[in-house]
PDB file of N, CA and C in Angstrom:
ATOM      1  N   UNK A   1      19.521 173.511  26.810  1.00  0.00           N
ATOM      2  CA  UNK A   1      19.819 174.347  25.659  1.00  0.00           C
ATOM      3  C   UNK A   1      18.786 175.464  25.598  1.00  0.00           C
ATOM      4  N   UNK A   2      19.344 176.368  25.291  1.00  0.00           N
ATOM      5  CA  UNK A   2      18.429 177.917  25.699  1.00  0.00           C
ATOM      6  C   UNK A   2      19.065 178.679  24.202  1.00  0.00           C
ATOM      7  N   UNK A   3      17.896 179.227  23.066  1.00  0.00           N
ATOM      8  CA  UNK A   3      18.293 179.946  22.502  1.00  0.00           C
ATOM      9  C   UNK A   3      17.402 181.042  22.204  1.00  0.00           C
ATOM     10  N   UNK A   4      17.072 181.476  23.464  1.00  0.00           N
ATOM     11  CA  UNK A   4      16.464 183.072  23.177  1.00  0.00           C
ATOM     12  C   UNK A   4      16.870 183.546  24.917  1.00  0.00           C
ATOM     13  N   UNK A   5      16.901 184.829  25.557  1.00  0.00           N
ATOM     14  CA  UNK A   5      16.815 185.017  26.757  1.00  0.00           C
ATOM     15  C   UNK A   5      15.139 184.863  26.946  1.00  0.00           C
ATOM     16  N   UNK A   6      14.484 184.681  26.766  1.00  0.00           N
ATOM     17  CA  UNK A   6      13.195 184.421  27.546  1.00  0.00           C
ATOM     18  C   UNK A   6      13.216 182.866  28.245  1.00  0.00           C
ATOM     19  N   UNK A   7      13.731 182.142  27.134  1.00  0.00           N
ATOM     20  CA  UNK A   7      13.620 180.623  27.495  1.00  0.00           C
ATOM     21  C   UNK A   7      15.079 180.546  28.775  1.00  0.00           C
ATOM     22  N   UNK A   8      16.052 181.283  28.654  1.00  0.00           N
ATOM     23  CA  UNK A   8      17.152 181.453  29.593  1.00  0.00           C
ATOM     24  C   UNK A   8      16.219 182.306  31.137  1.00  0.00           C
ATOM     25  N   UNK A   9      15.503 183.064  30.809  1.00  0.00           N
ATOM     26  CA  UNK A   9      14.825 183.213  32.326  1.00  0.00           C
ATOM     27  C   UNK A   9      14.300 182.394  32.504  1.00  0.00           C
ATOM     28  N   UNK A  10      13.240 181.790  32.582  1.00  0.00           N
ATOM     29  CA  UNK A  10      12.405 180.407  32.632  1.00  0.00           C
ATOM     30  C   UNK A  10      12.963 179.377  33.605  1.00  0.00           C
ATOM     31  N   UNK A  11      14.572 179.173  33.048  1.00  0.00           N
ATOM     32  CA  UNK A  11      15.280 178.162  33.876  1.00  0.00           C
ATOM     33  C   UNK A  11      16.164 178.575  34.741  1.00  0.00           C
ATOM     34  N   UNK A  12      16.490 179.679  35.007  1.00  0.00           N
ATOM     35  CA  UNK A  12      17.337 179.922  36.172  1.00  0.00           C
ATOM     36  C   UNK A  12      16.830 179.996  37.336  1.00  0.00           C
ATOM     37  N   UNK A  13      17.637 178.971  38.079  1.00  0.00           N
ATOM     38  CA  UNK A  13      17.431 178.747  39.461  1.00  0.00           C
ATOM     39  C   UNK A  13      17.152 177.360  39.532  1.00  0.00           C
ATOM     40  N   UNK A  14      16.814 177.091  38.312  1.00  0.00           N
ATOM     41  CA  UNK A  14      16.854 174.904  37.973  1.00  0.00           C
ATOM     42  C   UNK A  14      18.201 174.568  38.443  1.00  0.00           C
ATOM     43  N   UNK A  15      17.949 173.282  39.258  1.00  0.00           N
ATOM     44  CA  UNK A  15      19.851 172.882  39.046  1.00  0.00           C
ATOM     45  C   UNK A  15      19.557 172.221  38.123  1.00  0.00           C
ATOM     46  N   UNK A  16      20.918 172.302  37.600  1.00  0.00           N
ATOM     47  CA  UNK A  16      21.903 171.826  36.515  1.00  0.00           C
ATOM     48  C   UNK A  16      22.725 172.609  36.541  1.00  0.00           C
ATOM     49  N   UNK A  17      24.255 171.698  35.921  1.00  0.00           N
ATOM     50  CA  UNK A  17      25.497 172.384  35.582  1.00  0.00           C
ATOM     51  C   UNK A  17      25.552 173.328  34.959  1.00  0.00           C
ATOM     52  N   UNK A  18      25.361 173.511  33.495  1.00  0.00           N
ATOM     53  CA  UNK A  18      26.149 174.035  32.424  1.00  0.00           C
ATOM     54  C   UNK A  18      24.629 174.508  31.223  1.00  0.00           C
ATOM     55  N   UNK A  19      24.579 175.294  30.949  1.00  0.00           N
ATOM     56  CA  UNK A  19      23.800 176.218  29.957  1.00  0.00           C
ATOM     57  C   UNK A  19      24.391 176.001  28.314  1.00  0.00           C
ATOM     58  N   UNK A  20      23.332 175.475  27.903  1.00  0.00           N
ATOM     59  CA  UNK A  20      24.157 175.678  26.274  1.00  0.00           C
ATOM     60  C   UNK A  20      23.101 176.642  25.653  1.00  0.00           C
ATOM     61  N   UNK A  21      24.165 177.752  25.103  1.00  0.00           N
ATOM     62  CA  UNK A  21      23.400 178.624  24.661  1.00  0.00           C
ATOM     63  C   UNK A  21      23.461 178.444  22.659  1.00  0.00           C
ATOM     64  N   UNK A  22      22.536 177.998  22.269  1.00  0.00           N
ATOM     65  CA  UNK A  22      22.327 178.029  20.665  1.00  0.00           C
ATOM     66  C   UNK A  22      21.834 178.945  19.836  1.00  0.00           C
ATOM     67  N   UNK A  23      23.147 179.056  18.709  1.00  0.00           N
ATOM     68  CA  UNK A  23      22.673 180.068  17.628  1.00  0.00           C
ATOM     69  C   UNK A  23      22.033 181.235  17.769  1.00  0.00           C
ATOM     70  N   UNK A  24      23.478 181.754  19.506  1.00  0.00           N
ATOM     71  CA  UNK A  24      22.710 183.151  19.526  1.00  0.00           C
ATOM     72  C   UNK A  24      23.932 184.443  19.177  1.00  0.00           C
ATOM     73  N   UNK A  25      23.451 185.315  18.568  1.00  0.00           N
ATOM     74  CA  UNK A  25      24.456 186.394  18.054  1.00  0.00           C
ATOM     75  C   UNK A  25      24.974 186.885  19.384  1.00  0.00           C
ATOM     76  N   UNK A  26      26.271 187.348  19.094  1.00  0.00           N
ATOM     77  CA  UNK A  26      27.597 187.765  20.214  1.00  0.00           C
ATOM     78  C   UNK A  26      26.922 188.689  21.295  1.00  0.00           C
ATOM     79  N   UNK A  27      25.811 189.408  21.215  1.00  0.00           N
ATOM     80  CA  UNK A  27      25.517 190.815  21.592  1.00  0.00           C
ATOM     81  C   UNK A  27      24.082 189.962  22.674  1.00  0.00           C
ATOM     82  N   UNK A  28      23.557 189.060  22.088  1.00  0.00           N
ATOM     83  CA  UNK A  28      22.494 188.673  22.994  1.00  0.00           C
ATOM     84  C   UNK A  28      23.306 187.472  24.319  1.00  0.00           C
ATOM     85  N   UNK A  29      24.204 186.942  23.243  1.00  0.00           N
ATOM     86  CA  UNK A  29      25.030 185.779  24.292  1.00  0.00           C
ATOM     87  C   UNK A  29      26.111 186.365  25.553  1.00  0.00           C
ATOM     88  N   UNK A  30      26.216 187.558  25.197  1.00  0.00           N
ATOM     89  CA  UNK A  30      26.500 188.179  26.290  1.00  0.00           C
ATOM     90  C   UNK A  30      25.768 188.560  27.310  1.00  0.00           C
ATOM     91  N   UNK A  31      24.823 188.664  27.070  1.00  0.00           N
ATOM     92  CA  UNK A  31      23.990 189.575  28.209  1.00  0.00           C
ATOM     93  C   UNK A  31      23.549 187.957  28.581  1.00  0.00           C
ATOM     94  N   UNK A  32      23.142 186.861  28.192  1.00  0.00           N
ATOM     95  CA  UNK A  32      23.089 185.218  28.340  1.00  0.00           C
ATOM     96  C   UNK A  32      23.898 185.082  29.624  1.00  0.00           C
ATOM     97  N   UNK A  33      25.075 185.600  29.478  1.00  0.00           N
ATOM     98  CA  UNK A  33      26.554 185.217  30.146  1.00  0.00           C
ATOM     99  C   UNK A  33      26.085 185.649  31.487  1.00  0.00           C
ATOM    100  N   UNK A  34      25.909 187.010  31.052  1.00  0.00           N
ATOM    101  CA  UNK A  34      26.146 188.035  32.580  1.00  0.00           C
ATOM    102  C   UNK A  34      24.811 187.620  33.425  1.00  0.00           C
ATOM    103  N   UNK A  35      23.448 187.118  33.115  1.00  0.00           N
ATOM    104  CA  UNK A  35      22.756 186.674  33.719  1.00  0.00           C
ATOM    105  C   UNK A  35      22.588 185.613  34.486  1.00  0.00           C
ATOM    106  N   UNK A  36      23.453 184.418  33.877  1.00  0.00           N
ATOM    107  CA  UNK A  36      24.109 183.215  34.670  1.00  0.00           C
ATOM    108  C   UNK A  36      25.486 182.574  34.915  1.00  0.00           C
ATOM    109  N   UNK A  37      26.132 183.709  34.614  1.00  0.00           N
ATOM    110  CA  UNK A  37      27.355 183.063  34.758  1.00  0.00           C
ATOM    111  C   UNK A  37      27.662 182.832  36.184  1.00  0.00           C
ATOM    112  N   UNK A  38      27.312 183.138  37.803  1.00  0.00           N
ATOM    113  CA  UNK A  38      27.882 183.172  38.643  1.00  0.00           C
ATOM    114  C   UNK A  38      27.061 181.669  38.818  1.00  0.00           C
ATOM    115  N   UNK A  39      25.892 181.357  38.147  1.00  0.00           N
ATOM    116  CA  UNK A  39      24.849 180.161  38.641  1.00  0.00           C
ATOM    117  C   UNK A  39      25.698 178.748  37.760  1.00  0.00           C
ATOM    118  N   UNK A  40      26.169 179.140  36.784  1.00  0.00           N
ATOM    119  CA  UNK A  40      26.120 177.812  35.988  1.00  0.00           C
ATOM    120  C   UNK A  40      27.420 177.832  35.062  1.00  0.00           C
ATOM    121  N   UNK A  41      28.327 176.694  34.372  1.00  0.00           N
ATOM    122  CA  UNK A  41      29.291 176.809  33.447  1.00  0.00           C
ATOM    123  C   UNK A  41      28.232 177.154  32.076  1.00  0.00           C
ATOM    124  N   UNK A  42      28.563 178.032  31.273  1.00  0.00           N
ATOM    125  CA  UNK A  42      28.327 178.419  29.957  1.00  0.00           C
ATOM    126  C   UNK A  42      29.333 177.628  28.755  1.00  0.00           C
ATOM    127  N   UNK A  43      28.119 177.607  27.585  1.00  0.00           N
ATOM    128  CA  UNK A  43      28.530 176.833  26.414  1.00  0.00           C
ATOM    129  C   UNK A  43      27.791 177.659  25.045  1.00  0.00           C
ATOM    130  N   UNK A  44      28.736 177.845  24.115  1.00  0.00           N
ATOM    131  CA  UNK A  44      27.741 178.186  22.812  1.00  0.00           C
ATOM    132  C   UNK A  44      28.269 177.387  21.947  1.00  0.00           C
ATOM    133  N   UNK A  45      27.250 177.023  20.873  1.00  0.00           N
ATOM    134  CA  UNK A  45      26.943 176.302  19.861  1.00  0.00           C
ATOM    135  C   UNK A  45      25.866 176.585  18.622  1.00  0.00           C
ATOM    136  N   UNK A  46      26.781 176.131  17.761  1.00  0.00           N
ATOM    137  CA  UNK A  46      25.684 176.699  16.523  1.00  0.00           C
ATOM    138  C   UNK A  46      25.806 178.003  15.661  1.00  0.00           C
ATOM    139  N   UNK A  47      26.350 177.605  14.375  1.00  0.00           N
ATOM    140  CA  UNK A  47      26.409 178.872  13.566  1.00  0.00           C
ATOM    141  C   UNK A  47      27.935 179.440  14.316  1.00  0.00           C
ATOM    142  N   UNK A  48      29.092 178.564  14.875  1.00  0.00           N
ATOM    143  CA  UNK A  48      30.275 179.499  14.990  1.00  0.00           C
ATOM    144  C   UNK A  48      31.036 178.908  14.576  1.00  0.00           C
ATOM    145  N   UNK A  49      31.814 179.614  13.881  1.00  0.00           N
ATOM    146  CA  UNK A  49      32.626 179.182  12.333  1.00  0.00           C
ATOM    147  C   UNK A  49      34.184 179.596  13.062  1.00  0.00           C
ATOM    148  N   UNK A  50      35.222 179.066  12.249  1.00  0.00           N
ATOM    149  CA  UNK A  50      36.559 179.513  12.793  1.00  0.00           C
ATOM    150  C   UNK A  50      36.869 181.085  12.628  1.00  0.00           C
ATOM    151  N   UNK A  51      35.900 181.866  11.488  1.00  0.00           N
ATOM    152  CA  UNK A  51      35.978 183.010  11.668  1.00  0.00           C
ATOM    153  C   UNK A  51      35.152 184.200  12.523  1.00  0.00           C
ATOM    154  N   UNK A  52      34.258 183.733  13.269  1.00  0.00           N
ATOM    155  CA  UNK A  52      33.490 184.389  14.278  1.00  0.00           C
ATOM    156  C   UNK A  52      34.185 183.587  16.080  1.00  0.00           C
ATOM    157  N   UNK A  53      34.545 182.727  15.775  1.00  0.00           N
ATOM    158  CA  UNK A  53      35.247 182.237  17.035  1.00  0.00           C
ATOM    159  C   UNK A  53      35.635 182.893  17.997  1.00  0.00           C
ATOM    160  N   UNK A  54      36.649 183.964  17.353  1.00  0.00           N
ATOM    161  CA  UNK A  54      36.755 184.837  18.691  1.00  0.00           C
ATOM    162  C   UNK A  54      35.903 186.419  18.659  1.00  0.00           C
ATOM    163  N   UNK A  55      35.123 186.284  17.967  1.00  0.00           N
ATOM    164  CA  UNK A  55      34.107 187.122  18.870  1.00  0.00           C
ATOM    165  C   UNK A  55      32.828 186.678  19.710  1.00  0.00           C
ATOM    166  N   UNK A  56      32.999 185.502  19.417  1.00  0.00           N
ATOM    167  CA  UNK A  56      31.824 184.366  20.699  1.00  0.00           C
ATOM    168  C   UNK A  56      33.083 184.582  22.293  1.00  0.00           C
ATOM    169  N   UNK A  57      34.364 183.959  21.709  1.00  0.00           N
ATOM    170  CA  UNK A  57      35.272 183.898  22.801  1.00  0.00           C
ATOM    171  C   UNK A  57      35.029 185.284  23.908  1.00  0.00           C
ATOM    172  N   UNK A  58      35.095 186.526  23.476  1.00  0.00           N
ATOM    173  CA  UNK A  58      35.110 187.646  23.905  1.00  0.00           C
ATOM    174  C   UNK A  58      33.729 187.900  24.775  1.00  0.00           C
ATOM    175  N   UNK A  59      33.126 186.891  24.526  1.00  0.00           N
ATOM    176  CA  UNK A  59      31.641 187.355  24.959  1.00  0.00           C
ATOM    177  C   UNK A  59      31.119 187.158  26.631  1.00  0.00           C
ATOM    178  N   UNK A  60      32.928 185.912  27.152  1.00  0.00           N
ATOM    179  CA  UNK A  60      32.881 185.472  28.262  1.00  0.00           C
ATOM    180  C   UNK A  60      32.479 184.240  28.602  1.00  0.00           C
ATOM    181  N   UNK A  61      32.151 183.168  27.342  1.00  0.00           N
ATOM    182  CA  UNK A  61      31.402 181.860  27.573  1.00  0.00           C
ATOM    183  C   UNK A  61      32.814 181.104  27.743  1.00  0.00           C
ATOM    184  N   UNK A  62      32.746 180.100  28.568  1.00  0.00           N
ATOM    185  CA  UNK A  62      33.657 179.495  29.023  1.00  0.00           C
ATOM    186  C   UNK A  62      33.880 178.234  28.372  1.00  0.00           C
ATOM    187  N   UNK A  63      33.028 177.774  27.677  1.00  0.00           N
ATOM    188  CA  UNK A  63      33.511 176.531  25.781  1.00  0.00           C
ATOM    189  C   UNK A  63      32.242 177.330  24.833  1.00  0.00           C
ATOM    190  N   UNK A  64      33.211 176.450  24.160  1.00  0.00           N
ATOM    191  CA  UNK A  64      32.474 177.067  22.772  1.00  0.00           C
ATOM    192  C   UNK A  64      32.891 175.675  21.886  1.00  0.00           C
ATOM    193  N   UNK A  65      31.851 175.488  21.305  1.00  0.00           N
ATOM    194  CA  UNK A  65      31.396 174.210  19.984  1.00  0.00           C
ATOM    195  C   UNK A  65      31.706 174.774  18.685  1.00  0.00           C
ATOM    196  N   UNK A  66      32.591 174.614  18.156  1.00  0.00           N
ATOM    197  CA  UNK A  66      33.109 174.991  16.225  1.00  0.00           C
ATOM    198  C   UNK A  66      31.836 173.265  15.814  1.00  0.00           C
ATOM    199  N   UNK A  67      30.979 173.403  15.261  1.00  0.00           N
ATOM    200  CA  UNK A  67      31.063 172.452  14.285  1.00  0.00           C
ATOM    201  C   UNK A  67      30.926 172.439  13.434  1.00  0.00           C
ATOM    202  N   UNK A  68      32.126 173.149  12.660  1.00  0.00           N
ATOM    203  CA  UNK A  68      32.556 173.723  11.126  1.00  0.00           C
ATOM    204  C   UNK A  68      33.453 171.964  11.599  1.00  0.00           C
ATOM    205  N   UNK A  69      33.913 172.000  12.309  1.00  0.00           N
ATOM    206  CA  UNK A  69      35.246 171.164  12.291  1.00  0.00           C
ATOM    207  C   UNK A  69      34.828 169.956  11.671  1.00  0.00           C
ATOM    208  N   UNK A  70      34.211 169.610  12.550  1.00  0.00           N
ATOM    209  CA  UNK A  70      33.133 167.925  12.022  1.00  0.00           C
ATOM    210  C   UNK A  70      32.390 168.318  10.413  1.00  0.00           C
ATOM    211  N   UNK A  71      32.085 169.327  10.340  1.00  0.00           N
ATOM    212  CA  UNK A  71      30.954 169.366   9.172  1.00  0.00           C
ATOM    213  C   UNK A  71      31.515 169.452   7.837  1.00  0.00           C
ATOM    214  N   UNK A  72      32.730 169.796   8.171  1.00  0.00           N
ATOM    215  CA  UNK A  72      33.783 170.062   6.914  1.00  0.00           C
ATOM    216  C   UNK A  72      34.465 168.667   6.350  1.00  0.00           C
ATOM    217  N   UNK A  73      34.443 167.806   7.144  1.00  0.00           N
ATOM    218  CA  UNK A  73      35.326 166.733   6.962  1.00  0.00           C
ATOM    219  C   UNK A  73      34.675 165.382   5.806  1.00  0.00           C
ATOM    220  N   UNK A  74      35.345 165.417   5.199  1.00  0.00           N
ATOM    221  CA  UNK A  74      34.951 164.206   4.067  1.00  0.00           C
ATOM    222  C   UNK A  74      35.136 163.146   4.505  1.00  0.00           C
ATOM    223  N   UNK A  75      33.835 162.024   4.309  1.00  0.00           N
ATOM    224  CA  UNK A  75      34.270 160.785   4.632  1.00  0.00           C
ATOM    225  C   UNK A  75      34.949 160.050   3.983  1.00  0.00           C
ATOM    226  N   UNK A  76      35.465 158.641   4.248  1.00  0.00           N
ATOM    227  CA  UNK A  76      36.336 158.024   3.718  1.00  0.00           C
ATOM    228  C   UNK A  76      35.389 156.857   3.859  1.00  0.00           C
ATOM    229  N   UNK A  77      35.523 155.831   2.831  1.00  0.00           N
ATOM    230  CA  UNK A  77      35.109 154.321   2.885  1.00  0.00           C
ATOM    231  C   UNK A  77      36.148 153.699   2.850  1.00  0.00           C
ATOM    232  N   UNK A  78      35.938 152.493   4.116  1.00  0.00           N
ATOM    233  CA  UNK A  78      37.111 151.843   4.917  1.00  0.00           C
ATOM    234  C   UNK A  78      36.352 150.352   4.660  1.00  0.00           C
ATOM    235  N   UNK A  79      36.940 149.599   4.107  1.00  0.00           N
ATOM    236  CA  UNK A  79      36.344 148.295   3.608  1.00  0.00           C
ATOM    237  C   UNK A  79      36.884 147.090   4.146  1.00  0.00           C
ATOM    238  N   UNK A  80      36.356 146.115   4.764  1.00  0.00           N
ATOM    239  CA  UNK A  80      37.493 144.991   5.759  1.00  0.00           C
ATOM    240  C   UNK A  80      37.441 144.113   4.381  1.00  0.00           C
ATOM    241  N   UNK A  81      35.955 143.761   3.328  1.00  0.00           N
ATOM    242  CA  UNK A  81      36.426 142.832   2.358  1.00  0.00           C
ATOM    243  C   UNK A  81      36.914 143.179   1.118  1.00  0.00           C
ATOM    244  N   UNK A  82      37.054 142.428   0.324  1.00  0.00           N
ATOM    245  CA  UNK A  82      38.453 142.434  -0.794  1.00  0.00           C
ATOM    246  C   UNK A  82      37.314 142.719  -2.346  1.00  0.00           C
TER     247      UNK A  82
END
Protein backbone atom coordinates (compact mmCIF):
# COMPACT_ATOMS: atom_id res chain seq x y z
CA UNK A 1 0.00 0.00 0.00
CA UNK A 2 1.56 3.27 -1.26
CA UNK A 3 -0.12 6.58 -0.52
CA UNK A 4 2.12 9.30 -1.63
CA UNK A 5 4.41 8.93 -4.99
CA UNK A 6 7.57 9.10 -2.97
CA UNK A 7 6.70 5.93 -1.01
CA UNK A 8 5.50 4.50 -4.76
CA UNK A 9 9.25 5.19 -5.96
CA UNK A 10 10.89 3.48 -3.10
CA UNK A 11 9.22 0.19 -4.20
CA UNK A 12 9.38 -0.17 -7.73
CA UNK A 13 11.26 -2.83 -8.98
CA UNK A 14 10.22 -5.00 -5.59
CA UNK A 15 8.38 -8.06 -6.80
CA UNK A 16 5.06 -8.21 -5.96
CA UNK A 17 1.82 -8.33 -7.86
CA UNK A 18 -0.47 -5.57 -7.39
CA UNK A 19 0.01 -1.86 -5.86
CA UNK A 20 -2.70 -0.51 -3.66
CA UNK A 21 -2.76 2.92 -3.99
CA UNK A 22 -4.60 4.80 -0.75
CA UNK A 23 -6.54 7.90 -0.39
CA UNK A 24 -4.93 9.41 -3.27
CA UNK A 25 -6.76 12.27 -5.32
CA UNK A 26 -7.55 11.35 -9.18
CA UNK A 27 -4.69 13.71 -10.50
CA UNK A 28 -1.79 12.15 -8.29
CA UNK A 29 -3.26 8.41 -8.85
CA UNK A 30 -2.77 8.89 -12.24
CA UNK A 31 0.55 9.76 -12.66
CA UNK A 32 0.72 6.44 -9.70
CA UNK A 33 -0.73 4.50 -12.76
CA UNK A 34 1.52 5.65 -15.53
CA UNK A 35 4.63 4.96 -13.40
CA UNK A 36 3.75 1.28 -12.75
CA UNK A 37 1.34 0.16 -14.62
CA UNK A 38 3.45 -1.90 -17.20
CA UNK A 39 5.33 -3.44 -13.69
CA UNK A 40 2.35 -4.34 -11.58
CA UNK A 41 -1.81 -4.78 -11.42
CA UNK A 42 -3.11 -1.40 -9.79
CA UNK A 43 -5.75 -0.93 -6.98
CA UNK A 44 -7.29 2.24 -5.24
CA UNK A 45 -8.83 2.47 -2.01
CA UNK A 46 -9.97 4.87 0.40
CA UNK A 47 -12.13 7.93 0.41
CA UNK A 48 -14.04 6.58 -3.03
CA UNK A 49 -17.57 7.00 -2.72
CA UNK A 50 -20.20 5.88 -5.48
CA UNK A 51 -20.01 9.45 -6.51
CA UNK A 52 -16.27 9.95 -7.33
CA UNK A 53 -16.11 6.28 -8.69
CA UNK A 54 -15.84 7.09 -12.02
CA UNK A 55 -13.41 9.62 -11.87
CA UNK A 56 -10.89 7.12 -9.99
CA UNK A 57 -12.20 4.66 -12.94
CA UNK A 58 -10.87 7.17 -15.63
CA UNK A 59 -7.61 7.40 -14.03
CA UNK A 60 -6.68 3.83 -15.55
CA UNK A 61 -6.49 1.70 -12.22
CA UNK A 62 -7.58 -1.61 -13.01
CA UNK A 63 -9.96 -2.30 -9.37
CA UNK A 64 -11.03 -0.02 -7.36
CA UNK A 65 -12.40 -0.58 -3.49
CA UNK A 66 -16.00 1.48 -2.81
CA UNK A 67 -16.04 1.02 0.96
CA UNK A 68 -19.03 3.23 1.15
CA UNK A 69 -20.65 -0.22 0.37
CA UNK A 70 -19.67 -2.08 3.63
CA UNK A 71 -19.66 1.18 5.71
CA UNK A 72 -23.15 2.08 4.93
CA UNK A 73 -24.74 -1.08 5.91
CA UNK A 74 -26.65 -1.53 9.23
CA UNK A 75 -26.24 -4.38 11.27
CA UNK A 76 -28.76 -6.74 12.17
CA UNK A 77 -28.87 -8.95 15.49
CA UNK A 78 -29.41 -12.57 14.58
CA UNK A 79 -30.15 -14.54 17.82
CA UNK A 80 -30.08 -18.65 17.82
CA UNK A 81 -31.75 -18.34 21.62
CA UNK A 82 -35.36 -17.63 22.45
Amino acid sequence: MVDSLNQLKQIIGLKFDRILFDNMRPIILRKGIKISKKLYETEASGGITLKNVKKIAATGVDRISVGQLTHSVEAINIKLEN
